[in-house]
Protein backbone atom coordinates (compact mmCIF):
# COMPACT_ATOMS: atom_id res chain seq x y z
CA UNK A 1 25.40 -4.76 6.45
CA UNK A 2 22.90 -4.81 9.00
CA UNK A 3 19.90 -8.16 8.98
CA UNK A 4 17.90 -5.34 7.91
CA UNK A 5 19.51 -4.15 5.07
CA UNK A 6 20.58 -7.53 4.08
CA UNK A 7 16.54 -8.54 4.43
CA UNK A 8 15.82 -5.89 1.95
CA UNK A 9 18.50 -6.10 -0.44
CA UNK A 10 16.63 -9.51 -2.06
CA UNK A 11 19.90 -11.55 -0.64
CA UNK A 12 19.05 -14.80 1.35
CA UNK A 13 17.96 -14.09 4.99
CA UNK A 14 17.88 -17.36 6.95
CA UNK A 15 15.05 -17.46 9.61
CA UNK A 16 16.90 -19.62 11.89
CA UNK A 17 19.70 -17.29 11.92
CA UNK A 18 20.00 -15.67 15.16
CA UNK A 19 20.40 -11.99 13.98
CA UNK A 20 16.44 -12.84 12.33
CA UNK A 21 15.64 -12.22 15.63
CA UNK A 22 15.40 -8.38 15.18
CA UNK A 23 13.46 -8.56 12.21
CA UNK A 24 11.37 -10.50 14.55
CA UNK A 25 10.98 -7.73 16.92
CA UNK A 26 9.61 -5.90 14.56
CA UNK A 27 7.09 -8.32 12.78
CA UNK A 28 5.61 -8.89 16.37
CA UNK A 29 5.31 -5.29 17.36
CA UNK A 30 3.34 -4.60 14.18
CA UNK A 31 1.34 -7.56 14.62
CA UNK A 32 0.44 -5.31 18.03
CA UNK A 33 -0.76 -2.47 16.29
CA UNK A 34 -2.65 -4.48 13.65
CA UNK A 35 -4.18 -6.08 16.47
CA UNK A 36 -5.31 -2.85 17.80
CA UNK A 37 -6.80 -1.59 14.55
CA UNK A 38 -8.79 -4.56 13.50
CA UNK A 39 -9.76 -5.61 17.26
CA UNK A 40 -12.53 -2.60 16.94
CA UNK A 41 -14.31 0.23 15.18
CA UNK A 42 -11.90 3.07 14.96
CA UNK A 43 -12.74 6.80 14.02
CA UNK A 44 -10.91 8.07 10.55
CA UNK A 45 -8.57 9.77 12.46
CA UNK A 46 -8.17 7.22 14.54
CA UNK A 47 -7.50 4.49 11.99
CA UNK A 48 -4.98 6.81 10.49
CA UNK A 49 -2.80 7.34 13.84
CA UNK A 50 -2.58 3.38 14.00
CA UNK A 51 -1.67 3.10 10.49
CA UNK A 52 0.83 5.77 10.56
CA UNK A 53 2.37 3.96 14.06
CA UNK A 54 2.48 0.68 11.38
CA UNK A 55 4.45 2.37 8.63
CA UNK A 56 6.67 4.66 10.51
CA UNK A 57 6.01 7.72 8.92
CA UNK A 58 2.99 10.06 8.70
CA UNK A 59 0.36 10.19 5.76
CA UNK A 60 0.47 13.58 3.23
CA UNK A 61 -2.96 14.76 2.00
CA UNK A 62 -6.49 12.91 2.44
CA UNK A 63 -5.73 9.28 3.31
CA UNK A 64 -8.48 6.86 4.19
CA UNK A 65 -7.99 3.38 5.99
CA UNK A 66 -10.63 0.93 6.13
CA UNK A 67 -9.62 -1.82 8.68
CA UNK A 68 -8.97 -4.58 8.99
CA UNK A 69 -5.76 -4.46 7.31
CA UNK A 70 -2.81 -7.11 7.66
CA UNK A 71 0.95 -6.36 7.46
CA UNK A 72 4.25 -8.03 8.55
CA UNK A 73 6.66 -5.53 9.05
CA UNK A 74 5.25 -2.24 8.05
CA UNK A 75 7.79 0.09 8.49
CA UNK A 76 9.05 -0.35 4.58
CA UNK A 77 5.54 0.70 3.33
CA UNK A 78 5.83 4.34 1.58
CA UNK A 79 2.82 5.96 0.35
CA UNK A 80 2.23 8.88 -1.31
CA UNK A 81 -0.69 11.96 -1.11
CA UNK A 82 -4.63 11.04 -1.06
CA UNK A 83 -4.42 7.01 -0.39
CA UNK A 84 -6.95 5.07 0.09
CA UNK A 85 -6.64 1.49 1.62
CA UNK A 86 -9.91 -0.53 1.63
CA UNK A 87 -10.81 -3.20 3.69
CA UNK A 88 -9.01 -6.88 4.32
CA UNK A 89 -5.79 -6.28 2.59
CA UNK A 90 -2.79 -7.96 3.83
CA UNK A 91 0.91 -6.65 2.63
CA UNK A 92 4.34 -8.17 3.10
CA UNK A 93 6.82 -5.51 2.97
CA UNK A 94 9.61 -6.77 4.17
CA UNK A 95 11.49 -5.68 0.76
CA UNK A 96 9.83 -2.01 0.56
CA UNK A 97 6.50 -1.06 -0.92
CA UNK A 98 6.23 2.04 -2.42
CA UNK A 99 3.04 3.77 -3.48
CA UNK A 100 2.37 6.76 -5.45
CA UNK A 101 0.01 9.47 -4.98
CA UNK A 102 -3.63 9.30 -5.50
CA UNK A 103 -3.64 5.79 -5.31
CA UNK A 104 -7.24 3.56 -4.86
CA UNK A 105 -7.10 -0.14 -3.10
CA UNK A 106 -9.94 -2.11 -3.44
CA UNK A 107 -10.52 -4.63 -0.70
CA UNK A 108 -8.87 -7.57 -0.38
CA UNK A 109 -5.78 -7.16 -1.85
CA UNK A 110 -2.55 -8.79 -0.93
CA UNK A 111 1.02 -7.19 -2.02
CA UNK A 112 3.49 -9.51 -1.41
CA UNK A 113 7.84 -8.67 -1.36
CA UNK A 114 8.74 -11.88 0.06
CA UNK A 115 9.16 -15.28 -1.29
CA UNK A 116 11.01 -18.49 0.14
CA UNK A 117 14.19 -20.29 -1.15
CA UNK A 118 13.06 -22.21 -3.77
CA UNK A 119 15.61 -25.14 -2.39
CA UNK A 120 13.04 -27.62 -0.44
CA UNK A 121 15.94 -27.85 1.88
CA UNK A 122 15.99 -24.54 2.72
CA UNK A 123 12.30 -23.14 2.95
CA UNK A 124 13.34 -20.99 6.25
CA UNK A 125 15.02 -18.67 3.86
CA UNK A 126 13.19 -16.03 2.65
CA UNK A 127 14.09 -13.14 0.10
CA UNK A 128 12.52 -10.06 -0.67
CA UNK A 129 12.27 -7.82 -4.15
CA UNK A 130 10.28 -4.05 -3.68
CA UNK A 131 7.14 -3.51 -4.92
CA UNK A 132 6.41 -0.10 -6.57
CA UNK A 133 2.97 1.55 -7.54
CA UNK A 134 2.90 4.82 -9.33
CA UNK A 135 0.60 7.77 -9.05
CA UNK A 136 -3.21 7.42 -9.60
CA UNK A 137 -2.99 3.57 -9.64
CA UNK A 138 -6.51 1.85 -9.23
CA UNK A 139 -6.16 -1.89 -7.87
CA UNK A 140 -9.45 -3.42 -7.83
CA UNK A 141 -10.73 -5.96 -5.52
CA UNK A 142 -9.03 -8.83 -5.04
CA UNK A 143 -5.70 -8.27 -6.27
CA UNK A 144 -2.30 -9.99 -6.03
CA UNK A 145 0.47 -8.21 -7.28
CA UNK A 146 3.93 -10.37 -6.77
CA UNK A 147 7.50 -9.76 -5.49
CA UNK A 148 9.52 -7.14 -7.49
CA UNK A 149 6.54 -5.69 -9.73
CA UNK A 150 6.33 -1.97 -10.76
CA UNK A 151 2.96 -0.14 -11.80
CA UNK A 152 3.28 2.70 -14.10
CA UNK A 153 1.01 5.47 -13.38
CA UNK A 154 -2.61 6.15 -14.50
CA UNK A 155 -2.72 2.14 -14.55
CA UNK A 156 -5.87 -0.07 -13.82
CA UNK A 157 -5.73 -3.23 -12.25
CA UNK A 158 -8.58 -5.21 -12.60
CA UNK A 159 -10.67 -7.25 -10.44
CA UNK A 160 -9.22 -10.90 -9.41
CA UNK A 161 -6.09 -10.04 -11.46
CA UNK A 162 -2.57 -11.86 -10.39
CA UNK A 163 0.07 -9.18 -11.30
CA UNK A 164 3.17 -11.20 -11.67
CA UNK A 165 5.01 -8.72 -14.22
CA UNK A 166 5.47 -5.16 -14.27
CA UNK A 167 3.00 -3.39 -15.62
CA UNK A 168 3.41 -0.25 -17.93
CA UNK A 169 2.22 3.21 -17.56
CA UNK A 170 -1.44 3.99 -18.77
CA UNK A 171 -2.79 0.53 -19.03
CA UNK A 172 -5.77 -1.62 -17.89
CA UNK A 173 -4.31 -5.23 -16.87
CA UNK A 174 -6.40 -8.27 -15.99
CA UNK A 175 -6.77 -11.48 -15.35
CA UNK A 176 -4.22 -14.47 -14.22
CA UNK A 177 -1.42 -13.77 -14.73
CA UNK A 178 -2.82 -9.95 -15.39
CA UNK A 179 -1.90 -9.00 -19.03
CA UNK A 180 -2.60 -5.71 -21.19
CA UNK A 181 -6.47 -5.43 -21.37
CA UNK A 182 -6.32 -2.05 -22.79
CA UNK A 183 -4.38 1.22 -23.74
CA UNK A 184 -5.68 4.19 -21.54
CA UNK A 185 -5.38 7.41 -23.33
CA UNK A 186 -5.94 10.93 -21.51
């Protein structure tokens, strides 16, 4: 199993172990290309090319990034058709971040797959647990959605809301930790 594969799988990766040194490689090349989107104004299609060299893969449909935008590893971000990515969001995608279609991201937001050993002996060991948003999710500003979460589609996150718990399909959530506002119906 390669560090990669091992980094995603949620087992232990140690940071002081010497094959963390590729997952390095990557972490500092996309901290190049963040670099280059936030360090100036960028056309649409400009922003897009930069965010597509981030993630590895090209963008389906109308997608719309607002910079600046913060990632460490970015090449385990998926999204889907029609995205839009607001301003001053940060993600951590080290264990995969999946995103639906038609999905709205309000500034500010921070999705998070990583968390550190909870042994205070052996903080330089991270894990990771996937994040997955379904199709025509709306995360308001200032979100925080937690390692290992899933968003069911047509969902509603509300402002300021700290999603630590899945959250089912058709929903609105709020608040800290987010809970069941409301049943959407359509």
């Amino acid at each position: 199993m390669s560090i990669f594969e091992k980094d995603k799988s949620g087992a232990l990766v140690d940071m002081n172990d010497p094959e963390f040194a590729k997952i390095y490689e990557v972490i500092a090349r996309t901290q190049a290309l963040c670099f280059e989107l936030n360090s100036k104004w960028h056309r649409e299609e400009e922003a897009r090319a930069i965010f597509e060299q981030i993630i590895d893969s090209k963008l389906e449909g109308n997608a719309w990034i607002m910079p600046p935008f913060n990632v460490d590893f970015g090449r385990n971000i998926k999204v889907g058709k029609n995205f839009l990515l607001q301003q001053n969001c940060t993600f951590m995608d080290r264990g995969g971040i999946e995103i639906g279609d038609d999905v709205f991201i309000g500034p500010k937001c921070n999705i998070t797959t990583i968390n550190h050993d909870f042994n205070p002996y052996n903080r330089q060991a991270t894990f990771c647990k996937g994040v997955k948003i379904g199709s025509r999710v709306w995360i308001g500003i200032n979100v925080t959605i937690c390692p290992g979460v899933s968003i069911g589609d047509n969902s509603i996150i509300a402002a300021g809301s700290v999603v630590t718990k899945d959250v089912p399909a058709n929903v609105i959530v709020g608040g800290n930790p987010a809970r069941v506002i409301k049943k959407l119906e359509y």
